[in-house]
PDB file of N, CA and C in Angstrom:
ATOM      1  N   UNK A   1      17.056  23.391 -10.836  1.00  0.00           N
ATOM      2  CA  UNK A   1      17.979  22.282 -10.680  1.00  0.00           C
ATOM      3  C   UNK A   1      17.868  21.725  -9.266  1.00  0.00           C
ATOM      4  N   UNK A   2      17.941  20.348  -8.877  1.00  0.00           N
ATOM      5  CA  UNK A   2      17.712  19.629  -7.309  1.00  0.00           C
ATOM      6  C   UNK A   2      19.262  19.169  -7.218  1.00  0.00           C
ATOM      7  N   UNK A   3      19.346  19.647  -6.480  1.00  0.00           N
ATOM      8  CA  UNK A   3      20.208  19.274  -5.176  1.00  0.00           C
ATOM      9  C   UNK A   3      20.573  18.805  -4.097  1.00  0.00           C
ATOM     10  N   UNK A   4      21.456  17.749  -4.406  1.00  0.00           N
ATOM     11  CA  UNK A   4      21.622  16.888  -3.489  1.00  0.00           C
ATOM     12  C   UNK A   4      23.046  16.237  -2.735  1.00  0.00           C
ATOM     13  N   UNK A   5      22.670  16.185  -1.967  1.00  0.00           N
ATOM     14  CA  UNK A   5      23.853  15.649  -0.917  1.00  0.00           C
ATOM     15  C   UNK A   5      23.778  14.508  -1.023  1.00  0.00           C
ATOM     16  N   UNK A   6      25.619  13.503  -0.883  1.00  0.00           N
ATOM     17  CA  UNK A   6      26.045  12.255  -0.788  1.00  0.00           C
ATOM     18  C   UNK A   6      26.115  12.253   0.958  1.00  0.00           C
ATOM     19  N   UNK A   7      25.232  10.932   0.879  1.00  0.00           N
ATOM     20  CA  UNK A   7      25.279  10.915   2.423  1.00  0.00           C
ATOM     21  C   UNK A   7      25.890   9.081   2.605  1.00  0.00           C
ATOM     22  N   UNK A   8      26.514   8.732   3.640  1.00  0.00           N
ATOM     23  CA  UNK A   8      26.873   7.172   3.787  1.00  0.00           C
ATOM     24  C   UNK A   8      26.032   6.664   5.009  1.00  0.00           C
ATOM     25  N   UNK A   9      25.745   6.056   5.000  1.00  0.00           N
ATOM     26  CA  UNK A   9      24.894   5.187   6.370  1.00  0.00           C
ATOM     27  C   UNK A   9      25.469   3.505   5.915  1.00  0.00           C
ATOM     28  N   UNK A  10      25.321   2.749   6.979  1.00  0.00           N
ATOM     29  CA  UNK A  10      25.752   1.642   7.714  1.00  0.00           C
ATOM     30  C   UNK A  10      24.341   0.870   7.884  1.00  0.00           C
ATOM     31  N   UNK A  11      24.094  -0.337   6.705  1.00  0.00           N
ATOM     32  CA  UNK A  11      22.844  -1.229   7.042  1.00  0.00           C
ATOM     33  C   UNK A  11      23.520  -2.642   7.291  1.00  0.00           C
ATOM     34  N   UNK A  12      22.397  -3.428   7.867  1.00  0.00           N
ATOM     35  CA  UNK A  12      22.744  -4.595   8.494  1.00  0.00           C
ATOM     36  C   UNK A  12      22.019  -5.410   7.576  1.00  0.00           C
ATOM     37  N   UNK A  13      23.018  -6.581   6.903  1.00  0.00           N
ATOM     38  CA  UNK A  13      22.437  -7.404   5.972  1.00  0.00           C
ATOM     39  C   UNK A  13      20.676  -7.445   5.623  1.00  0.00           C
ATOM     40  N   UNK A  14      20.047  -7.594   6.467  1.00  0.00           N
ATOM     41  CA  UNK A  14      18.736  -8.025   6.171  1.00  0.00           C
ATOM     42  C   UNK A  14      18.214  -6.465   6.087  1.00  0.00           C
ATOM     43  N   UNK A  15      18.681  -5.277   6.337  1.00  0.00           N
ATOM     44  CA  UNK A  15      18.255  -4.105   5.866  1.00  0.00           C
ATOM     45  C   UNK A  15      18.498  -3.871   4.148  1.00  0.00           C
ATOM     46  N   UNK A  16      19.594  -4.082   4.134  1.00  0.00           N
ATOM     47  CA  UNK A  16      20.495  -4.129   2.672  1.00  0.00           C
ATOM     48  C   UNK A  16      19.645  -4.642   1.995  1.00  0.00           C
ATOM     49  N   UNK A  17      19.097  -6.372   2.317  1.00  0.00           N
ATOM     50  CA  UNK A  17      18.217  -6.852   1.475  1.00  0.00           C
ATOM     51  C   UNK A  17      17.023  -6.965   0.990  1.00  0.00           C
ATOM     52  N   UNK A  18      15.768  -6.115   2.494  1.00  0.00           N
ATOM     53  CA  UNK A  18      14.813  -5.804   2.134  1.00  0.00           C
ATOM     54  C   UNK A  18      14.691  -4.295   0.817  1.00  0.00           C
ATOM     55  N   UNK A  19      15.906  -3.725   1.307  1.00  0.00           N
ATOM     56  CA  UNK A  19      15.607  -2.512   0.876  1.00  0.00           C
ATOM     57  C   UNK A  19      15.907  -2.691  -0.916  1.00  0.00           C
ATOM     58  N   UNK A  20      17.034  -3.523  -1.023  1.00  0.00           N
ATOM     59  CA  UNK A  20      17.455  -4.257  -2.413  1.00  0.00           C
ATOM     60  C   UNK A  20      15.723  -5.008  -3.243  1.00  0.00           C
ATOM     61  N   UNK A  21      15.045  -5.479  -2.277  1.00  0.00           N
ATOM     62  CA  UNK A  21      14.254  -6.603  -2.703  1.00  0.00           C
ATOM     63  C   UNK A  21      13.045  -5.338  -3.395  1.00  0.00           C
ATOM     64  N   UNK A  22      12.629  -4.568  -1.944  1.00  0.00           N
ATOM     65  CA  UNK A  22      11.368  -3.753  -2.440  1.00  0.00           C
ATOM     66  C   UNK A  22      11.581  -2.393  -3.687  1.00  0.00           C
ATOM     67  N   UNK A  23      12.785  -1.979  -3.231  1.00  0.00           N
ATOM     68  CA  UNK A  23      13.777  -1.150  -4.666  1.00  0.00           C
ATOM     69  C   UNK A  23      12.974  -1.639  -6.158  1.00  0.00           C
ATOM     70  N   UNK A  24      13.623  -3.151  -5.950  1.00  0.00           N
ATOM     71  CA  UNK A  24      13.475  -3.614  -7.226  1.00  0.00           C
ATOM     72  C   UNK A  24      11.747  -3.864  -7.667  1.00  0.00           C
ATOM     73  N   UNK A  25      11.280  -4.288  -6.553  1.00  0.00           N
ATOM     74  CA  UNK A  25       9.713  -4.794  -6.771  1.00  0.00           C
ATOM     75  C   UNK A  25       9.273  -3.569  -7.508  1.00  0.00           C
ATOM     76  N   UNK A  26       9.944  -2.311  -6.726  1.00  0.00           N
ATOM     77  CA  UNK A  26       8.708  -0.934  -7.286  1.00  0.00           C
ATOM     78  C   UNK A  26       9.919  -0.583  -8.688  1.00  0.00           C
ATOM     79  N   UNK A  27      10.592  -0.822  -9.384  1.00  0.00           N
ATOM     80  CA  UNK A  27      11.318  -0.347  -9.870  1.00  0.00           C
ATOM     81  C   UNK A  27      12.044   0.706  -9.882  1.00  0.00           C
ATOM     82  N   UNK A  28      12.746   0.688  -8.748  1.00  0.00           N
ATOM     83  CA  UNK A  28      13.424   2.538  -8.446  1.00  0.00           C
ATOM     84  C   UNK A  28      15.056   1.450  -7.863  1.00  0.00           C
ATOM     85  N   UNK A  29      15.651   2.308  -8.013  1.00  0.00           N
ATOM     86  CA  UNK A  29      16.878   2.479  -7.220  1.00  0.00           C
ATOM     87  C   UNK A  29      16.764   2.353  -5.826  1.00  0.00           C
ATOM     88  N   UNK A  30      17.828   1.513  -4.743  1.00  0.00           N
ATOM     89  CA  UNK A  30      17.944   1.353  -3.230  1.00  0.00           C
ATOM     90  C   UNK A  30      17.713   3.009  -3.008  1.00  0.00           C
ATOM     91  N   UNK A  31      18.617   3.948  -3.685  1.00  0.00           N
ATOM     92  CA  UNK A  31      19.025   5.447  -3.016  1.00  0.00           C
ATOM     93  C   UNK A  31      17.504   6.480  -3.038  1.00  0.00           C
ATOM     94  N   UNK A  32      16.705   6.048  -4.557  1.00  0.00           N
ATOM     95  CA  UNK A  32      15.263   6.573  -4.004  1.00  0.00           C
ATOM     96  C   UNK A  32      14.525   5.957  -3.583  1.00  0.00           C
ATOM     97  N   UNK A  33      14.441   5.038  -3.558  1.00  0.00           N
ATOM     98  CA  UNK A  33      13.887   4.164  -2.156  1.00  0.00           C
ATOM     99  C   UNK A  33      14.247   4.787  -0.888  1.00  0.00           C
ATOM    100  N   UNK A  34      15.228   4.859  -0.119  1.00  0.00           N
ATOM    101  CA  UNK A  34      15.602   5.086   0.756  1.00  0.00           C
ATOM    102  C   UNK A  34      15.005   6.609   0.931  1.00  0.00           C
ATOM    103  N   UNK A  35      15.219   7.754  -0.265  1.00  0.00           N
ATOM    104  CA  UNK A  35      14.700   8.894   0.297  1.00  0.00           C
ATOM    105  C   UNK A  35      13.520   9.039   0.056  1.00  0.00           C
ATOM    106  N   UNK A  36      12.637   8.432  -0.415  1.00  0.00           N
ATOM    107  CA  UNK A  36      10.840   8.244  -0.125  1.00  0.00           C
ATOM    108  C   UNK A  36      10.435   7.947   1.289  1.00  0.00           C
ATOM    109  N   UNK A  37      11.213   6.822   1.873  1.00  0.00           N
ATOM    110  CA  UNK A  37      10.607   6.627   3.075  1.00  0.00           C
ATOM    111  C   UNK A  37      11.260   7.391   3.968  1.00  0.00           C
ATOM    112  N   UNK A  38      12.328   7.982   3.492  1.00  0.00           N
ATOM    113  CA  UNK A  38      12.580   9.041   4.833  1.00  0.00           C
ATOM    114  C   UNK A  38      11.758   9.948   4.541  1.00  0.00           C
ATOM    115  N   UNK A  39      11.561  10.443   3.466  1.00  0.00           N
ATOM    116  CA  UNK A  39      10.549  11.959   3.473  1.00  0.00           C
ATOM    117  C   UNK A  39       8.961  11.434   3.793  1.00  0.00           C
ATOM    118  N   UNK A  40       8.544  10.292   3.585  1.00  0.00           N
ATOM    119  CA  UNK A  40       7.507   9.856   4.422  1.00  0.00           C
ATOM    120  C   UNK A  40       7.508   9.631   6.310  1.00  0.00           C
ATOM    121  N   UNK A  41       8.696   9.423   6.674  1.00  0.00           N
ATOM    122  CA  UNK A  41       8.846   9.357   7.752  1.00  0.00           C
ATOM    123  C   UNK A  41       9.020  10.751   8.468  1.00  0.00           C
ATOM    124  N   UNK A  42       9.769  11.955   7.848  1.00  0.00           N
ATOM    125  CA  UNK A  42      10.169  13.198   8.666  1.00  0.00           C
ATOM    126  C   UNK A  42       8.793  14.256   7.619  1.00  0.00           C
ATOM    127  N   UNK A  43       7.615  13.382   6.961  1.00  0.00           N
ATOM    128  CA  UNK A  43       7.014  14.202   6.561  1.00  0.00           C
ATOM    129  C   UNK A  43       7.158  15.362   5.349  1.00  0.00           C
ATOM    130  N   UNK A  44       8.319  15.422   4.650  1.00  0.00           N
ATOM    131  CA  UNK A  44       8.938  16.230   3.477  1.00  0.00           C
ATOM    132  C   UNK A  44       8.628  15.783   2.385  1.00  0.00           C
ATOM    133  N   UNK A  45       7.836  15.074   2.184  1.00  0.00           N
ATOM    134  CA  UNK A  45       7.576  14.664   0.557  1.00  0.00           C
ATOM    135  C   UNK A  45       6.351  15.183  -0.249  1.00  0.00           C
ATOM    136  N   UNK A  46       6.332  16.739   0.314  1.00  0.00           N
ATOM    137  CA  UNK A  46       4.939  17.533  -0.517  1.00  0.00           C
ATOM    138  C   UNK A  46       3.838  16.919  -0.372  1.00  0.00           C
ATOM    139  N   UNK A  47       3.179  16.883   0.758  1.00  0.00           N
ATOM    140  CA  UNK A  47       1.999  16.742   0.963  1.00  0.00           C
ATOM    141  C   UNK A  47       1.982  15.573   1.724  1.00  0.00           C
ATOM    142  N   UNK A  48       2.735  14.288   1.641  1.00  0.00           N
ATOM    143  CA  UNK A  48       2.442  13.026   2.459  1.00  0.00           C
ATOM    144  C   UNK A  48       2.288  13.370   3.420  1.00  0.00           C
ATOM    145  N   UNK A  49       0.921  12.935   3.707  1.00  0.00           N
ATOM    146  CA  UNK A  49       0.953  12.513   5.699  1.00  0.00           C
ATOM    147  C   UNK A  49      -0.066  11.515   5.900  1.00  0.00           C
ATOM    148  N   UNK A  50       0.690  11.062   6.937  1.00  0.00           N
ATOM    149  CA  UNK A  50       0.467   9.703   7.675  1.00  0.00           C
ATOM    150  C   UNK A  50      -1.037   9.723   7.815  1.00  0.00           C
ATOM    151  N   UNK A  51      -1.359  10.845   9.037  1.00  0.00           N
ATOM    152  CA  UNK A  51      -2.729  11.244   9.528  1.00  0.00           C
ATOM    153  C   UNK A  51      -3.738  11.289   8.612  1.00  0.00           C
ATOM    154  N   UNK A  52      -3.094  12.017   7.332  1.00  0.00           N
ATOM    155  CA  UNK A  52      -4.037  12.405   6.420  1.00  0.00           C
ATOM    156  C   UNK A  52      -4.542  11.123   5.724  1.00  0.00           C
ATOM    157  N   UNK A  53      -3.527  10.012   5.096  1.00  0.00           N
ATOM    158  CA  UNK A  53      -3.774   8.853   4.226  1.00  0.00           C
ATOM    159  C   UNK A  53      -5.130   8.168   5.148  1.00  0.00           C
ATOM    160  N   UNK A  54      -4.194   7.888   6.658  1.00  0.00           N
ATOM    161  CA  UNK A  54      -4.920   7.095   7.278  1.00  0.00           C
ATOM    162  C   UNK A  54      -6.516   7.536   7.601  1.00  0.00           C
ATOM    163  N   UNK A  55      -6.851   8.930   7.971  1.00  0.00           N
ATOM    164  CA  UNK A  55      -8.339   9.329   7.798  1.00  0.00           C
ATOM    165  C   UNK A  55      -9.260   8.866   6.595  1.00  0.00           C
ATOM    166  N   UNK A  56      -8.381   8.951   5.425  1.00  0.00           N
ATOM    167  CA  UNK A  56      -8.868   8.237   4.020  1.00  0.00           C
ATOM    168  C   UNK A  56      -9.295   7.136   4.163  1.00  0.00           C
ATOM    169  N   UNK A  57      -8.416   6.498   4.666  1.00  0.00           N
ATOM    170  CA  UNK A  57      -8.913   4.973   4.217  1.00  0.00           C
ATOM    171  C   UNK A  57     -10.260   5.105   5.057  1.00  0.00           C
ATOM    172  N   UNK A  58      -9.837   5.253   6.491  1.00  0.00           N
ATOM    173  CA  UNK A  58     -11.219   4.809   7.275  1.00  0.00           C
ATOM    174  C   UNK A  58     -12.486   5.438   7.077  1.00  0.00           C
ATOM    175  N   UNK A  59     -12.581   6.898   5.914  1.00  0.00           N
ATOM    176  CA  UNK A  59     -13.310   7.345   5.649  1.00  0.00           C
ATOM    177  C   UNK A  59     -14.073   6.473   4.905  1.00  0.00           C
ATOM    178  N   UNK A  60     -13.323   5.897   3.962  1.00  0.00           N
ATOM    179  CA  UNK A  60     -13.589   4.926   2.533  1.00  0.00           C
ATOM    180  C   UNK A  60     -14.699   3.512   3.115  1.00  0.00           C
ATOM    181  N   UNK A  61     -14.081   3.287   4.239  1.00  0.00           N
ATOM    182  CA  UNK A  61     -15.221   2.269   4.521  1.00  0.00           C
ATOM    183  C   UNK A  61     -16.366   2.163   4.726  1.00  0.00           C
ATOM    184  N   UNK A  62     -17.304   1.261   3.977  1.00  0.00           N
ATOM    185  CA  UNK A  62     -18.319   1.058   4.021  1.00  0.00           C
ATOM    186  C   UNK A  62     -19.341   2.184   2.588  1.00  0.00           C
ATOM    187  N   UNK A  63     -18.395   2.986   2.056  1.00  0.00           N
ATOM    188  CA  UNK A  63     -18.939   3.329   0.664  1.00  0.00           C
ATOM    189  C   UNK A  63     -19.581   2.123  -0.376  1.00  0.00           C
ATOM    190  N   UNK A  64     -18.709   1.495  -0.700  1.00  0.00           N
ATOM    191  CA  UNK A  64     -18.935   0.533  -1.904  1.00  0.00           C
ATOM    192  C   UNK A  64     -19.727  -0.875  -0.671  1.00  0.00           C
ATOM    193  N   UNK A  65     -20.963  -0.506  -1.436  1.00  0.00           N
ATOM    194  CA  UNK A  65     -21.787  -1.623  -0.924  1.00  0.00           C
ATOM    195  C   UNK A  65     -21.928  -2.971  -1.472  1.00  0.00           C
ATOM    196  N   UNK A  66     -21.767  -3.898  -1.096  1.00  0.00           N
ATOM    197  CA  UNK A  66     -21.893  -5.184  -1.757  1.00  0.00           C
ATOM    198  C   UNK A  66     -22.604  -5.041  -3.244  1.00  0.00           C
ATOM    199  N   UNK A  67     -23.936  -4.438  -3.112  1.00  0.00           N
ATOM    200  CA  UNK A  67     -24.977  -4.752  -3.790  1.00  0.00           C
ATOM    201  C   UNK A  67     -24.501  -4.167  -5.408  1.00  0.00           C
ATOM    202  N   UNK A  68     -23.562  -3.318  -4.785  1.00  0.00           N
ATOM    203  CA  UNK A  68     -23.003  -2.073  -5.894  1.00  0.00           C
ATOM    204  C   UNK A  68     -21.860  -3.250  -6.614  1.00  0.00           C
ATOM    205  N   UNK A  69     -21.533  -4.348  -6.228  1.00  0.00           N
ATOM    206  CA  UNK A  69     -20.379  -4.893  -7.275  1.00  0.00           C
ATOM    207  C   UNK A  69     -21.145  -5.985  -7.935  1.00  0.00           C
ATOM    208  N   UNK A  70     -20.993  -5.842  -9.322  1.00  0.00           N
ATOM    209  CA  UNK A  70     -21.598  -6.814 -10.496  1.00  0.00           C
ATOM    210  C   UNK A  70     -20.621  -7.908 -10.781  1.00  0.00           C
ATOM    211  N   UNK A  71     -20.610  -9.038 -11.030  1.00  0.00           N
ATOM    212  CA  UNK A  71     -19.519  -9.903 -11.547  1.00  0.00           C
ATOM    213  C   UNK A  71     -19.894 -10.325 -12.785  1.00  0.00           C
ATOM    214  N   UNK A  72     -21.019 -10.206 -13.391  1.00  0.00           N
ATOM    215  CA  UNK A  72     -21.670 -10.510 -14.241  1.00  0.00           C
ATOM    216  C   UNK A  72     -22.084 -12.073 -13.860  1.00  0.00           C
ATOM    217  N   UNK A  73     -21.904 -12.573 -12.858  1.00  0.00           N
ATOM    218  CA  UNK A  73     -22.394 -13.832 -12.473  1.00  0.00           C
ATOM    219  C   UNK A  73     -23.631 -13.892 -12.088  1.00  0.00           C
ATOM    220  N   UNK A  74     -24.432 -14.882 -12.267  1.00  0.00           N
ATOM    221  CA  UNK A  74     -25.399 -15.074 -11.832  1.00  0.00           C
ATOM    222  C   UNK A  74     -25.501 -16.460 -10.955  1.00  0.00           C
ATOM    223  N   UNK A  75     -26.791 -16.624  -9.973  1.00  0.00           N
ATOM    224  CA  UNK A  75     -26.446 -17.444  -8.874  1.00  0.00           C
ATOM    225  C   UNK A  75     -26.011 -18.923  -9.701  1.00  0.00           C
ATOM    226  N   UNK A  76     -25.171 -19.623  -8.964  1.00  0.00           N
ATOM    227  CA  UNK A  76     -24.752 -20.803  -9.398  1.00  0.00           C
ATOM    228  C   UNK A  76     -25.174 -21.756  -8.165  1.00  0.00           C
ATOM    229  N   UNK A  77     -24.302 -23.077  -7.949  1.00  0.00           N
ATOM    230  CA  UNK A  77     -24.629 -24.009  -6.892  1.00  0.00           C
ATOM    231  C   UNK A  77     -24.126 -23.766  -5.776  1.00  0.00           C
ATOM    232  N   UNK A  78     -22.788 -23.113  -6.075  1.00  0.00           N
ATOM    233  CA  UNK A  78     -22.013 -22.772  -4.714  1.00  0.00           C
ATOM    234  C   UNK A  78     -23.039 -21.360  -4.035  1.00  0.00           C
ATOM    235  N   UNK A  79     -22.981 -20.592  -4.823  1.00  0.00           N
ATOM    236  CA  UNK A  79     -23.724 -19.484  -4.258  1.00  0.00           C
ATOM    237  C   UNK A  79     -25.168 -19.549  -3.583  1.00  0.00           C
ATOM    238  N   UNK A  80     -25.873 -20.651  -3.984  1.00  0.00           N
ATOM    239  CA  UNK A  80     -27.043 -21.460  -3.200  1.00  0.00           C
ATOM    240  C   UNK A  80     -27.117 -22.174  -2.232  1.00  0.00           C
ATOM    241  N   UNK A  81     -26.003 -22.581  -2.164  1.00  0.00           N
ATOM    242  CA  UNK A  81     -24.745 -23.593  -1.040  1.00  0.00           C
ATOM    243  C   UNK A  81     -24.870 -22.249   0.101  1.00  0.00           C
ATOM    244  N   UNK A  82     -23.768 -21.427  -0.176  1.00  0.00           N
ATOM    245  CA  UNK A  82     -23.588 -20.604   0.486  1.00  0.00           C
ATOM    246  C   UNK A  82     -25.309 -19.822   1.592  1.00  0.00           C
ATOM    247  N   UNK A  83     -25.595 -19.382   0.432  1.00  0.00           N
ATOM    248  CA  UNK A  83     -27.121 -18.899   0.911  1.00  0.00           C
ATOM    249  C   UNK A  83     -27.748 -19.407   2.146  1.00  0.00           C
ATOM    250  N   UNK A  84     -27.881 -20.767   1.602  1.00  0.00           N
ATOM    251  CA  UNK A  84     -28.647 -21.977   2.441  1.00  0.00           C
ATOM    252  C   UNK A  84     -27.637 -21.842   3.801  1.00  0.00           C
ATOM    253  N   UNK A  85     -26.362 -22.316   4.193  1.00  0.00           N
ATOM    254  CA  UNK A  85     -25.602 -22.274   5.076  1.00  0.00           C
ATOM    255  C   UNK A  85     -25.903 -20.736   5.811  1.00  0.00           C
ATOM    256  N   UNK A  86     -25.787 -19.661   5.101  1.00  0.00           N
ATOM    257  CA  UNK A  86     -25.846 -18.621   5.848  1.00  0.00           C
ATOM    258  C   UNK A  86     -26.995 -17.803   6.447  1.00  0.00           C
ATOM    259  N   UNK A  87     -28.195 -18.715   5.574  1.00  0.00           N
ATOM    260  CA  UNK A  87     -29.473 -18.626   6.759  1.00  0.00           C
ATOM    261  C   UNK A  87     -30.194 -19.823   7.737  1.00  0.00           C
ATOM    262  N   UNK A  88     -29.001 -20.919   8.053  1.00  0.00           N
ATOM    263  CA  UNK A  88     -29.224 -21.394   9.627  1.00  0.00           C
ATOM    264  C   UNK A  88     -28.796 -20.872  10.483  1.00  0.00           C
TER     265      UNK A  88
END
């Protein structure tokens, strides 16, 4: 069973409303909203960390090589356009 404490805090309109706005965007409640980003912030949310995400990403760059994405397009006028412009 989880357990939890009623806690009150004091926001200032435009806190109230971001936190109202992004709540709703992700579909959760203001109150788990609020305790995601604190346990992202003091680090308590089983495993999140900052350090760790952020090594990810910058690891990630430069894997997926252009050559590697298909659109199934083939060259058109703009893309000849382009070409031409980007070898003067």
């Amino acid at each position: 069973m989880w357990c939890m404490k009623r806690t009150n805090i004091y926001l200032g309109d435009v806190q109230s409303t971001a936190l109202d706005q992004v709540a709703h965007a992700q579909g959760i409640s203001r109150a788990e909203l609020i305790r995601q980003l604190i346990d992202r912030s003091i680090g308590t949310s089983g495993g999140a960390d900052l350090d760790a995400d952020l090594a990810a990403i910058r690891e990630s760059f430069g894997v997926l090589h252009e050559e590697d994405i298909s659109f199934g397009r083939g060259p058109d006028e703009r893309s000849r356009h382009l070409d031409r412009v980007a070898s003067q």
